[in-house]
PDB file of N, CA and C in Angstrom:
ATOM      1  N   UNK A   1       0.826  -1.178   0.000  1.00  0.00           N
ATOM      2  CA  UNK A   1       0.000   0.000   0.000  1.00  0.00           C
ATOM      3  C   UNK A   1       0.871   1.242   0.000  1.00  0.00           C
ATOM      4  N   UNK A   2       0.455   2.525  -0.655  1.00  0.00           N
ATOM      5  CA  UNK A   2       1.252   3.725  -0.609  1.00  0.00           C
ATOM      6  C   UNK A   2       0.376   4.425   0.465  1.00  0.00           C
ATOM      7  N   UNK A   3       1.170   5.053   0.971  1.00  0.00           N
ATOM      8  CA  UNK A   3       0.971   5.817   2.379  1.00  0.00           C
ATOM      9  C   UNK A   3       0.240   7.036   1.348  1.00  0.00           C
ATOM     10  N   UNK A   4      -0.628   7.879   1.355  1.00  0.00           N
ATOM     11  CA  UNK A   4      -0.783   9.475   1.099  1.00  0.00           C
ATOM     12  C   UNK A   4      -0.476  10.283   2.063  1.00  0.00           C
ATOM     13  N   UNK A   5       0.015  11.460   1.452  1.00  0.00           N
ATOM     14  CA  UNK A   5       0.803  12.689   2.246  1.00  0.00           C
ATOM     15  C   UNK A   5      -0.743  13.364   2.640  1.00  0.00           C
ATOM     16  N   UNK A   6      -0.535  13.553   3.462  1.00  0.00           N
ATOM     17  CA  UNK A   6      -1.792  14.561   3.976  1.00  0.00           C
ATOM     18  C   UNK A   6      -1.800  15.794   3.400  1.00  0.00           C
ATOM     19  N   UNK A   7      -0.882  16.447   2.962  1.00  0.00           N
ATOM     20  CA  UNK A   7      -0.920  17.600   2.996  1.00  0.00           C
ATOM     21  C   UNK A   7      -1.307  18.009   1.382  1.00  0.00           C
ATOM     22  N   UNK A   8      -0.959  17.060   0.853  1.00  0.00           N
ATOM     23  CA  UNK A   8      -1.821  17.047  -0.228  1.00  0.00           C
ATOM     24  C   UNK A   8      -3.324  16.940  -0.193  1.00  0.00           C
ATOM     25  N   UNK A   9      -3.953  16.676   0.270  1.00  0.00           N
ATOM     26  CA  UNK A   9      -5.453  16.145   0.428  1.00  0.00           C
ATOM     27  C   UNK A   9      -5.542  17.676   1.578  1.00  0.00           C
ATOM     28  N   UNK A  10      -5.173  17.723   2.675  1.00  0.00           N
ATOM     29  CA  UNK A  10      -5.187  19.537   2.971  1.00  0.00           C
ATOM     30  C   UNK A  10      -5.544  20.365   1.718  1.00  0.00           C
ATOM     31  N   UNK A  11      -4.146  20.562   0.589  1.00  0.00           N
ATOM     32  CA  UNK A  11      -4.721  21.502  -0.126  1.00  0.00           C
ATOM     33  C   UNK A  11      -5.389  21.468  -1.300  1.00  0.00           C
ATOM     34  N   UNK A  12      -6.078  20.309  -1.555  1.00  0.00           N
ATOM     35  CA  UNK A  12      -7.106  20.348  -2.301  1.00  0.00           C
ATOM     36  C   UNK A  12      -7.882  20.778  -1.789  1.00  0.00           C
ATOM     37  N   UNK A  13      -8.479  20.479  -0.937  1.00  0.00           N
ATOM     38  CA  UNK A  13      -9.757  20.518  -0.117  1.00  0.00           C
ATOM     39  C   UNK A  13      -9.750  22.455  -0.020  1.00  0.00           C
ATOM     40  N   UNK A  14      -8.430  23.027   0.524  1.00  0.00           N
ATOM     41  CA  UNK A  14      -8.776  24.082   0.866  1.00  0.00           C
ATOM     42  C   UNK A  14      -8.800  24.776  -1.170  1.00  0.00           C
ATOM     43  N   UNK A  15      -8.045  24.097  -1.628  1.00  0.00           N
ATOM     44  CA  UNK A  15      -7.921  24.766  -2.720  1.00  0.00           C
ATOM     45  C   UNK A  15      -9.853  24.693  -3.576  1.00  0.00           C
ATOM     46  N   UNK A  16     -10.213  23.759  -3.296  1.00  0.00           N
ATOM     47  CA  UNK A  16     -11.448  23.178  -3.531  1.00  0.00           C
ATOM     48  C   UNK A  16     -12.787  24.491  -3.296  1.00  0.00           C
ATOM     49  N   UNK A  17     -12.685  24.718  -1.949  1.00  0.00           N
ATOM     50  CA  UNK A  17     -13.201  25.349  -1.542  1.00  0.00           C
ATOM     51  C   UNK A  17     -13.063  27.266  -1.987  1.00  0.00           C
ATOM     52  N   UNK A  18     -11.907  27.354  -2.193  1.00  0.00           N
ATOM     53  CA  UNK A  18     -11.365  28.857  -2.594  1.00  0.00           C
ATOM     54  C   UNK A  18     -12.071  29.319  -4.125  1.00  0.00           C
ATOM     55  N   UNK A  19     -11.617  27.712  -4.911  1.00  0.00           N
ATOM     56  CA  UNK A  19     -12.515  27.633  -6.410  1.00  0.00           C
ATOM     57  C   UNK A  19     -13.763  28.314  -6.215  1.00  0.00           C
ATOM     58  N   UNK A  20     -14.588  27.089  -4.943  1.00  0.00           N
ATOM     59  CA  UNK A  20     -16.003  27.228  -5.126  1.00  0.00           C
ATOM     60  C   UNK A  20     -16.669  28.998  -4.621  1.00  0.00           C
ATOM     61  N   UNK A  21     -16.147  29.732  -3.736  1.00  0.00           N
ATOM     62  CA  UNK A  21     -15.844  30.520  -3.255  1.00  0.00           C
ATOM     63  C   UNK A  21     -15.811  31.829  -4.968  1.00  0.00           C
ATOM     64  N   UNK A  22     -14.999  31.368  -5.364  1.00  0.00           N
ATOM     65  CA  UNK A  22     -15.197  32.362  -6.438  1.00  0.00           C
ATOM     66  C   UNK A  22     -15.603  32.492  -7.628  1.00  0.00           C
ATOM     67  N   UNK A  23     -16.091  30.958  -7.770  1.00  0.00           N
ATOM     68  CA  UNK A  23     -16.899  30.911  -8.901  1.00  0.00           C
ATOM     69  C   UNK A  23     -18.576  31.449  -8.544  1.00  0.00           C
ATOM     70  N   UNK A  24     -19.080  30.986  -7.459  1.00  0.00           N
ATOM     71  CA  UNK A  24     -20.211  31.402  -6.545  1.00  0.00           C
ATOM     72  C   UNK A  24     -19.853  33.199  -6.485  1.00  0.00           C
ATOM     73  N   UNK A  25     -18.951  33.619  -6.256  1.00  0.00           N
ATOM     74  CA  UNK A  25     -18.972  35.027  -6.225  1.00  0.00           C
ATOM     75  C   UNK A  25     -19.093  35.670  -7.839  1.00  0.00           C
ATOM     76  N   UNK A  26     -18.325  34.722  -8.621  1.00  0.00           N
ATOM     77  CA  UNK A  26     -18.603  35.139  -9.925  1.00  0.00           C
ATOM     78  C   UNK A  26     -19.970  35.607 -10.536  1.00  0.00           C
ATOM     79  N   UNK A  27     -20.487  34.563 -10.072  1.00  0.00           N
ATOM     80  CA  UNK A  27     -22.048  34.230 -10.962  1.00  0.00           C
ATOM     81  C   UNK A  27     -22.878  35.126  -9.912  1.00  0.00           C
ATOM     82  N   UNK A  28     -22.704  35.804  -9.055  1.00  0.00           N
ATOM     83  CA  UNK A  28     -23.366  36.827  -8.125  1.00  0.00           C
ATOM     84  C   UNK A  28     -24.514  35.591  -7.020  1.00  0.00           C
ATOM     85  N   UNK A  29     -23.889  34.295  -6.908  1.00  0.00           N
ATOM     86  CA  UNK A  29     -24.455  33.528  -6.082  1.00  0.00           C
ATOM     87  C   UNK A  29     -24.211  34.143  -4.761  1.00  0.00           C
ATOM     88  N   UNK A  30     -23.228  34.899  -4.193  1.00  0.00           N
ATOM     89  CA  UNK A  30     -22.397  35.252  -3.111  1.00  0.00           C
ATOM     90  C   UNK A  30     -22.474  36.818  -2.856  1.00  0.00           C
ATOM     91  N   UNK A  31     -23.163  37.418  -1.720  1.00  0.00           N
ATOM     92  CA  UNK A  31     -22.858  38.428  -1.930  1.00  0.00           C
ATOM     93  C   UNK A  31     -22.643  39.286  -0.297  1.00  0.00           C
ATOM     94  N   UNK A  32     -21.263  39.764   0.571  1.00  0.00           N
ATOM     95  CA  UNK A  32     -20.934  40.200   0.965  1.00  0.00           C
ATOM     96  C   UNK A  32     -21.815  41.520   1.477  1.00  0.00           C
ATOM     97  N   UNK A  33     -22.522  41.393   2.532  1.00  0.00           N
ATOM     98  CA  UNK A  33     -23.095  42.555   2.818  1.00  0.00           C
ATOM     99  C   UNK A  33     -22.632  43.666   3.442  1.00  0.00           C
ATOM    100  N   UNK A  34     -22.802  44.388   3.534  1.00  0.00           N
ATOM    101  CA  UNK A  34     -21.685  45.728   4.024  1.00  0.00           C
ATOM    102  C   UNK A  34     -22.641  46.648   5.248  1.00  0.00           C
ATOM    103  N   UNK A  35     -21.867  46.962   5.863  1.00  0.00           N
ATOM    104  CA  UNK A  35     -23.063  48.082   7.131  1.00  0.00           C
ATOM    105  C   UNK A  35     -23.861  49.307   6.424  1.00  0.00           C
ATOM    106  N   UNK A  36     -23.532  49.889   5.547  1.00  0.00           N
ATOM    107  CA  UNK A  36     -24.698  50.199   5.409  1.00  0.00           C
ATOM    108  C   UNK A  36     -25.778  49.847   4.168  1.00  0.00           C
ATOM    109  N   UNK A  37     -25.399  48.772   4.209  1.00  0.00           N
ATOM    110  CA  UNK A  37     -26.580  48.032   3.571  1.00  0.00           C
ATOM    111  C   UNK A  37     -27.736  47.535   4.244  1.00  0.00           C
ATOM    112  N   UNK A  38     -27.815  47.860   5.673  1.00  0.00           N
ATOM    113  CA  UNK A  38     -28.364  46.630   6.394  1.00  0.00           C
ATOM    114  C   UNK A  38     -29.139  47.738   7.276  1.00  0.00           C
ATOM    115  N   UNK A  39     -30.605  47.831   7.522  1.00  0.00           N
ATOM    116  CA  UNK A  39     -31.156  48.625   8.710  1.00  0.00           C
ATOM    117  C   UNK A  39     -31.563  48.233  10.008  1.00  0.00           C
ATOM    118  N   UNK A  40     -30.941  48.752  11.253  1.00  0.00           N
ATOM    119  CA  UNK A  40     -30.875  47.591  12.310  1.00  0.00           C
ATOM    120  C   UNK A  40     -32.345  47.821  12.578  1.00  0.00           C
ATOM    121  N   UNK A  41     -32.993  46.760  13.405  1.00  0.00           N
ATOM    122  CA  UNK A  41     -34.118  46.860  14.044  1.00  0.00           C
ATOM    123  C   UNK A  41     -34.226  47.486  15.051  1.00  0.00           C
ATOM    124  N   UNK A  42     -33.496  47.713  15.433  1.00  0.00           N
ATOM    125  CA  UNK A  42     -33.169  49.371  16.890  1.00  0.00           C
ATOM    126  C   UNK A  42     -33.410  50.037  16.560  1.00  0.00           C
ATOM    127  N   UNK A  43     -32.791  51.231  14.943  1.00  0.00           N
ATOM    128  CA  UNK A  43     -33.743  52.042  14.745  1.00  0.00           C
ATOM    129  C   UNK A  43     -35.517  52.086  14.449  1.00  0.00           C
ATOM    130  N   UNK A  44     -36.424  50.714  14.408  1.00  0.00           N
ATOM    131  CA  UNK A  44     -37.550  50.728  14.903  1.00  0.00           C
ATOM    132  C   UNK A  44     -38.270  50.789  16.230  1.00  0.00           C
ATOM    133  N   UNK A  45     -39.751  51.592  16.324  1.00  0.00           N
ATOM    134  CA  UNK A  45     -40.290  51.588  17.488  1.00  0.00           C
ATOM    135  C   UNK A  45     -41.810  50.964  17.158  1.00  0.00           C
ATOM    136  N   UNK A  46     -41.820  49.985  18.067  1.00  0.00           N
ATOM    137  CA  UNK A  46     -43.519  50.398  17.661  1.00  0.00           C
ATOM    138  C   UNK A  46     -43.939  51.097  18.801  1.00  0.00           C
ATOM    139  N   UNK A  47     -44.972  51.868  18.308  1.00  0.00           N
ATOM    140  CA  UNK A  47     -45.981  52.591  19.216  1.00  0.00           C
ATOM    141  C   UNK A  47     -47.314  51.839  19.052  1.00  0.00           C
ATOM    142  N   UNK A  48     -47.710  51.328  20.896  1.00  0.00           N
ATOM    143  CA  UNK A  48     -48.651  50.802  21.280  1.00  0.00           C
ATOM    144  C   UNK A  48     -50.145  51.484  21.516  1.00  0.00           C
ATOM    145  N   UNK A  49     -50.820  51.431  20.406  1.00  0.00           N
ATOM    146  CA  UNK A  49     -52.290  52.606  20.679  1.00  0.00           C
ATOM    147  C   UNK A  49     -52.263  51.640  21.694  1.00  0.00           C
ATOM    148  N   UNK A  50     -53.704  52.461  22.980  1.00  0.00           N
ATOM    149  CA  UNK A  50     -54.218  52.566  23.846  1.00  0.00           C
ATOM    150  C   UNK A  50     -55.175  53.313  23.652  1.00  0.00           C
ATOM    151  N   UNK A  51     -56.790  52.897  24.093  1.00  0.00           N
ATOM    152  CA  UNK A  51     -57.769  53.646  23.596  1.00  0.00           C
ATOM    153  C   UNK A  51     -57.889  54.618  24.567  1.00  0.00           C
ATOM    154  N   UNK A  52     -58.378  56.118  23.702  1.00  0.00           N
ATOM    155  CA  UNK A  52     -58.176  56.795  24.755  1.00  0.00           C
ATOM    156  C   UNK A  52     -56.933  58.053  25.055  1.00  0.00           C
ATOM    157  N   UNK A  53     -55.760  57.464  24.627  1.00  0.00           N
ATOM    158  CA  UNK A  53     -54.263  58.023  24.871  1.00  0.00           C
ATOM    159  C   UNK A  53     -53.995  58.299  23.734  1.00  0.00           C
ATOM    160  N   UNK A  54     -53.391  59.519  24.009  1.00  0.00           N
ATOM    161  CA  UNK A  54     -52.847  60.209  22.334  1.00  0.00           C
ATOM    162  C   UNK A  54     -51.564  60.334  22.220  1.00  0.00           C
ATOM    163  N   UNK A  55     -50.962  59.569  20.928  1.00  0.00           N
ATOM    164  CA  UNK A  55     -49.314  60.047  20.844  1.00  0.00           C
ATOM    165  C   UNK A  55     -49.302  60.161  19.463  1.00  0.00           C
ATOM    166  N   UNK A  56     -47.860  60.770  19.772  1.00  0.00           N
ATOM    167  CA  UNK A  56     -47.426  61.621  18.772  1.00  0.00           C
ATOM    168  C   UNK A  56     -46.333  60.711  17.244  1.00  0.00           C
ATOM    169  N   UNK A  57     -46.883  61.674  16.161  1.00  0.00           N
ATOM    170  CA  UNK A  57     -45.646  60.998  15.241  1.00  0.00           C
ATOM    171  C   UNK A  57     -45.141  62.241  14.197  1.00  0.00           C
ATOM    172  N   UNK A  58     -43.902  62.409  14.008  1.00  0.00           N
ATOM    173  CA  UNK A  58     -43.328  63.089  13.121  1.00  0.00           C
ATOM    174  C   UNK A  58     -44.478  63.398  11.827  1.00  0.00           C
ATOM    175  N   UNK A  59     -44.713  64.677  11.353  1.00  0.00           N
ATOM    176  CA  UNK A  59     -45.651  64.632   9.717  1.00  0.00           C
ATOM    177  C   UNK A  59     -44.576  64.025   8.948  1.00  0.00           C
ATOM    178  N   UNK A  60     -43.245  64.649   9.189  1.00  0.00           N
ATOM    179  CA  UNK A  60     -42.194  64.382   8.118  1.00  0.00           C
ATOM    180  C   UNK A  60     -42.375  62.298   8.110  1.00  0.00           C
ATOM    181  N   UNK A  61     -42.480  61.593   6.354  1.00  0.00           N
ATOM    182  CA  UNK A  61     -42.713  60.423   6.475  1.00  0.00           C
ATOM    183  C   UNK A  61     -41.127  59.573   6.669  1.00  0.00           C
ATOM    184  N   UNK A  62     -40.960  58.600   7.173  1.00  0.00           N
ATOM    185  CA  UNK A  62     -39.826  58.213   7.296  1.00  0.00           C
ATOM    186  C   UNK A  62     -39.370  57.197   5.802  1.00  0.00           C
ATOM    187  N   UNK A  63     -38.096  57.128   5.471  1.00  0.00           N
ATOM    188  CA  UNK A  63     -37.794  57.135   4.168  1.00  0.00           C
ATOM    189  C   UNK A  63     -37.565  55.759   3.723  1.00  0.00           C
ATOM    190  N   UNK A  64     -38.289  54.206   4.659  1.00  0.00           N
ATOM    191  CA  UNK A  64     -38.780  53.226   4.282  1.00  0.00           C
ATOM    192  C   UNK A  64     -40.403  53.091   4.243  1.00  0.00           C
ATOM    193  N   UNK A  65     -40.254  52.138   3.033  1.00  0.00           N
ATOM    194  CA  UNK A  65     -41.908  51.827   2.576  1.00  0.00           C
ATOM    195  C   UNK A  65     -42.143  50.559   2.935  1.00  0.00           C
ATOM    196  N   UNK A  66     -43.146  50.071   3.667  1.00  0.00           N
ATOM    197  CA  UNK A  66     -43.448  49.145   3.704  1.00  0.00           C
ATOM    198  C   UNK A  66     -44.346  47.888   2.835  1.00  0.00           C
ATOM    199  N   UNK A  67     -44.615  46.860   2.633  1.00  0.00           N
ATOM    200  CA  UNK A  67     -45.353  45.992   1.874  1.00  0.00           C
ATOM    201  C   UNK A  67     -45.730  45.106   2.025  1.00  0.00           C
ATOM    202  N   UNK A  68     -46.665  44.176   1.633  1.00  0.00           N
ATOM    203  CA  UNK A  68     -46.976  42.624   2.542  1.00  0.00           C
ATOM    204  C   UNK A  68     -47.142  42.094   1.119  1.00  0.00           C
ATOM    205  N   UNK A  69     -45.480  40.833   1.218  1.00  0.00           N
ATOM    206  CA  UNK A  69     -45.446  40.727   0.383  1.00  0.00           C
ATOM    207  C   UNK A  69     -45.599  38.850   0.689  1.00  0.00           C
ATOM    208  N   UNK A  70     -46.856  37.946  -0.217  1.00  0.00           N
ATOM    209  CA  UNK A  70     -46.352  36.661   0.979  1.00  0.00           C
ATOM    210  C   UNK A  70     -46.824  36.924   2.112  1.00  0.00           C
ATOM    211  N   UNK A  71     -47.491  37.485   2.644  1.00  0.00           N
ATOM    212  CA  UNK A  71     -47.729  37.767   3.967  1.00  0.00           C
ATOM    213  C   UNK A  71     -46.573  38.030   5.215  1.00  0.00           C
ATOM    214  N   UNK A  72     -45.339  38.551   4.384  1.00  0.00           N
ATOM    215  CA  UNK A  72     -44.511  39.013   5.475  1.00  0.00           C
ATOM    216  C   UNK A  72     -44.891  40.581   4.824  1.00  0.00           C
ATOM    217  N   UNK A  73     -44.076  41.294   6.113  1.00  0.00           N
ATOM    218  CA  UNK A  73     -43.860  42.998   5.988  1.00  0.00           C
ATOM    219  C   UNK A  73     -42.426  42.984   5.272  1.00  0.00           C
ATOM    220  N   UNK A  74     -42.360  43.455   4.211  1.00  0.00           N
ATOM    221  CA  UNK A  74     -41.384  44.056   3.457  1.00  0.00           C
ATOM    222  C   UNK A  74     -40.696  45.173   3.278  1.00  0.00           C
ATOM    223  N   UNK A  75     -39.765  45.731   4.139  1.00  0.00           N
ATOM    224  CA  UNK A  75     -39.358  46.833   3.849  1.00  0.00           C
ATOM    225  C   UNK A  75     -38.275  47.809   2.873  1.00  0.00           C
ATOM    226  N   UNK A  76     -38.440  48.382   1.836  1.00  0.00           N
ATOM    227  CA  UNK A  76     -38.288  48.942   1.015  1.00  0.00           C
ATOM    228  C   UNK A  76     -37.467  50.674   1.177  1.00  0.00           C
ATOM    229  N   UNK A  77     -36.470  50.664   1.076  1.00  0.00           N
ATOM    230  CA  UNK A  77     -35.939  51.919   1.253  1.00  0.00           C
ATOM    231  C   UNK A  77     -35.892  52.980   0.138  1.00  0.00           C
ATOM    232  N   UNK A  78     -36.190  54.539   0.354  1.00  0.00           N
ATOM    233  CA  UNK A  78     -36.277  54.650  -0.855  1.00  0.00           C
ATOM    234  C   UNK A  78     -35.195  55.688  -1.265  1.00  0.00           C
ATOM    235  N   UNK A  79     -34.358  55.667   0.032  1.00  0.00           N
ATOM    236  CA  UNK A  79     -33.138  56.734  -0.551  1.00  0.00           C
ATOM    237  C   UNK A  79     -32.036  55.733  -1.007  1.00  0.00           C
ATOM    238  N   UNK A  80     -31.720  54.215  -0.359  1.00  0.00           N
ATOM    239  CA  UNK A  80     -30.831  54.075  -0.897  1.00  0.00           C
ATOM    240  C   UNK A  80     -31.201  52.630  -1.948  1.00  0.00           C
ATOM    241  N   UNK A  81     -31.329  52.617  -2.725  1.00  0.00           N
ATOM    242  CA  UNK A  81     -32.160  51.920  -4.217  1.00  0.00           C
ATOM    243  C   UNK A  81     -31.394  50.520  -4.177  1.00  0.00           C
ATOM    244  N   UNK A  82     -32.415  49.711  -4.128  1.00  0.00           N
ATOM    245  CA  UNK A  82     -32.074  48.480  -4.287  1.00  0.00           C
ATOM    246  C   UNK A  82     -32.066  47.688  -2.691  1.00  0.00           C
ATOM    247  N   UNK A  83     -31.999  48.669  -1.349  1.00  0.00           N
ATOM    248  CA  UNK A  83     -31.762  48.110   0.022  1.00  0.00           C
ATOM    249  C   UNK A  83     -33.727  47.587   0.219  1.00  0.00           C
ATOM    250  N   UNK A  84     -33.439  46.669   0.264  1.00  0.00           N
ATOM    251  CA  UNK A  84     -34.635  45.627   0.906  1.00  0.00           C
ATOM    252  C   UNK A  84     -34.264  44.777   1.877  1.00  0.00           C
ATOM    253  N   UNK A  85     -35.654  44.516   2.511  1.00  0.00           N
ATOM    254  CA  UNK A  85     -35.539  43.427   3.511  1.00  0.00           C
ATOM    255  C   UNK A  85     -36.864  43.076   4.140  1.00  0.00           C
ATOM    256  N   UNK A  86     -36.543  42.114   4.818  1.00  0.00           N
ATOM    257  CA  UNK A  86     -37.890  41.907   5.668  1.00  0.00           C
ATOM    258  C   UNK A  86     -37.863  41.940   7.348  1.00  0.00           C
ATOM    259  N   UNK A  87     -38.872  42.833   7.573  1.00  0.00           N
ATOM    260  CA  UNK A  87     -38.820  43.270   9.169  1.00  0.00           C
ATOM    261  C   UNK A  87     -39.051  41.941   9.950  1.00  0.00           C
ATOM    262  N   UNK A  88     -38.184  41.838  10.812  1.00  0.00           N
ATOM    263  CA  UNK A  88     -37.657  40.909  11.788  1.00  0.00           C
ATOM    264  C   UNK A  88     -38.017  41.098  13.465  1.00  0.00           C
ATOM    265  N   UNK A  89     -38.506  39.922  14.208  1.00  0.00           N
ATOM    266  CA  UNK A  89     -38.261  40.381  15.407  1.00  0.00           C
ATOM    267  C   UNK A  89     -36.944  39.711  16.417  1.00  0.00           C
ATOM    268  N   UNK A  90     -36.650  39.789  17.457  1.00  0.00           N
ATOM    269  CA  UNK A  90     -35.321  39.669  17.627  1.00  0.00           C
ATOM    270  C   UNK A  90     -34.487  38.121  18.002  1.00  0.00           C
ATOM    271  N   UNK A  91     -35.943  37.515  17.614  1.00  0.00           N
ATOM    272  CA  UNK A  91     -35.950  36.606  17.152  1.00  0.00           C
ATOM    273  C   UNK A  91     -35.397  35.844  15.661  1.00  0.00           C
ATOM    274  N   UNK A  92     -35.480  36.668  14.970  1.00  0.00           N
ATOM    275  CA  UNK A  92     -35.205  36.460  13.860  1.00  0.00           C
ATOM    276  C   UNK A  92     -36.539  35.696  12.763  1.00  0.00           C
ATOM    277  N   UNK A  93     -37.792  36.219  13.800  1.00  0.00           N
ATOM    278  CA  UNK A  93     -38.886  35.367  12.974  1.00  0.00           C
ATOM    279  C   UNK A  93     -39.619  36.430  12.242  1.00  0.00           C
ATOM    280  N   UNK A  94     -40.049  36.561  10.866  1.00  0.00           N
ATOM    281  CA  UNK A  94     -40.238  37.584  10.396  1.00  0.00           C
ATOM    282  C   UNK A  94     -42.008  38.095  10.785  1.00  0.00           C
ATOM    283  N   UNK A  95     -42.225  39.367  10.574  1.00  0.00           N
ATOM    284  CA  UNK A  95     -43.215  39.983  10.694  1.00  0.00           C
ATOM    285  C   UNK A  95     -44.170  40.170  10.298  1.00  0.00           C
ATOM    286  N   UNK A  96     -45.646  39.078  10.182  1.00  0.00           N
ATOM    287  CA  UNK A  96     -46.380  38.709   8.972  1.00  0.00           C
ATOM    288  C   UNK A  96     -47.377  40.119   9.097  1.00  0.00           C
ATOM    289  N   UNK A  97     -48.338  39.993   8.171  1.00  0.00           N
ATOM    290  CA  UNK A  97     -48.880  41.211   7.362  1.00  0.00           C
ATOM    291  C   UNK A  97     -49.915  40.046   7.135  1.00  0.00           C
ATOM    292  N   UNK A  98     -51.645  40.405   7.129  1.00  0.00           N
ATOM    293  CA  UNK A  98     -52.598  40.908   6.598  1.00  0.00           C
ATOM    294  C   UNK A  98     -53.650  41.186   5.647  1.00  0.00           C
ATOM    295  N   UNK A  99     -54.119  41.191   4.781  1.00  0.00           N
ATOM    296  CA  UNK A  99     -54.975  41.658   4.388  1.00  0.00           C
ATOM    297  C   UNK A  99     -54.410  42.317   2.834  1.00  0.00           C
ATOM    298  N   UNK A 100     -53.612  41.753   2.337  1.00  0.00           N
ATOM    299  CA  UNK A 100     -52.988  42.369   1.016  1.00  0.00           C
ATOM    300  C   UNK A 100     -52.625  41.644   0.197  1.00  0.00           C
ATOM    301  N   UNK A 101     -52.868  41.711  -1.037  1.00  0.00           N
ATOM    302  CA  UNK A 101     -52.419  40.707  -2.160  1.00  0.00           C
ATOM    303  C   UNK A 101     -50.873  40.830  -2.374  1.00  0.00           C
ATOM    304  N   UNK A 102     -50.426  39.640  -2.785  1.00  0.00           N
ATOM    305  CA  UNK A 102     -49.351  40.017  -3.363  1.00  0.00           C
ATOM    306  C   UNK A 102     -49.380  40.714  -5.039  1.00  0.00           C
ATOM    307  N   UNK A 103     -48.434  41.425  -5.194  1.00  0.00           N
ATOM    308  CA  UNK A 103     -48.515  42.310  -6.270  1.00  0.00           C
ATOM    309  C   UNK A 103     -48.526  41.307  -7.649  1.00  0.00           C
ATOM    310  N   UNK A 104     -49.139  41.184  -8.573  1.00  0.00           N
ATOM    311  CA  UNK A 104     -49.139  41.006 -10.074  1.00  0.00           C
ATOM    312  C   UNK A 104     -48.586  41.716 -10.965  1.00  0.00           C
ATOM    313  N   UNK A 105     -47.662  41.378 -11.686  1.00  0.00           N
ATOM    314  CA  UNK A 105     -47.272  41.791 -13.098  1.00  0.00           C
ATOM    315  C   UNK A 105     -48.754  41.602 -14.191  1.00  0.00           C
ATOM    316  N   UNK A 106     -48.961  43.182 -14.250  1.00  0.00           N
ATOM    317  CA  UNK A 106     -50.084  43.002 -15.989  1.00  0.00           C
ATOM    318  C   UNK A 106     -49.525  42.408 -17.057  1.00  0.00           C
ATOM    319  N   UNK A 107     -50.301  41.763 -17.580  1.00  0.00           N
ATOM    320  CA  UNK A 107     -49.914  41.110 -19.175  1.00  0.00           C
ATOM    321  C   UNK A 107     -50.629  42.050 -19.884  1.00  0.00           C
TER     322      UNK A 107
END
């Protein structure tokens, strides 16, 4: 029997992986998210009506849109184009929605 060198079988494996790594980044399978791509859930509040009790909210609208898309809440940014996501609780279980179709493409 021939003994194998380990260290060969090491760098395939890592070499293996580096391939897959950038062929996946090639084809835009892979994509590196960056901080400000990402809106934390800290900057959300909810405000709890209470019947009865009056509070307050900015007129100025805040510069995500929301959507129920699937029956999750979808949030949609509209200053920086292309940042989506879906509102989360800190859980990580997403935030279902309601009473809304999902959107159709017209033919």
């Amino acid at each position: 029997m021939s003994a194998t060198n380990p260290v060969h079988l090491i760098l395939t494996a890592v070499g293996s992986v580096a391939a897959t790594v950038v062929v996946l980044g090639y084809y835009g399978y892979l994509h590196v998210a960056k901080p400000e791509d990402a809106l934390l859930l800290a900057d959300f509040t909810m405000l709890k009506t209470v019947p009865g009790e009056d509070y307050r909210v900015s007129l100025k609208p805040a510069s995500q849109v929301a959507q129920c898309i699937d029956g999750v809440l979808v949030l949609f940014d509209t200053e920086q184009k292309g940042l989506t996501g879906v509102l989360v609780d800190r859980r990580q279980q997403a935030v279902r929605c309601l009473g809304q179709e999902t959107p159709q493409v017209e033919r």
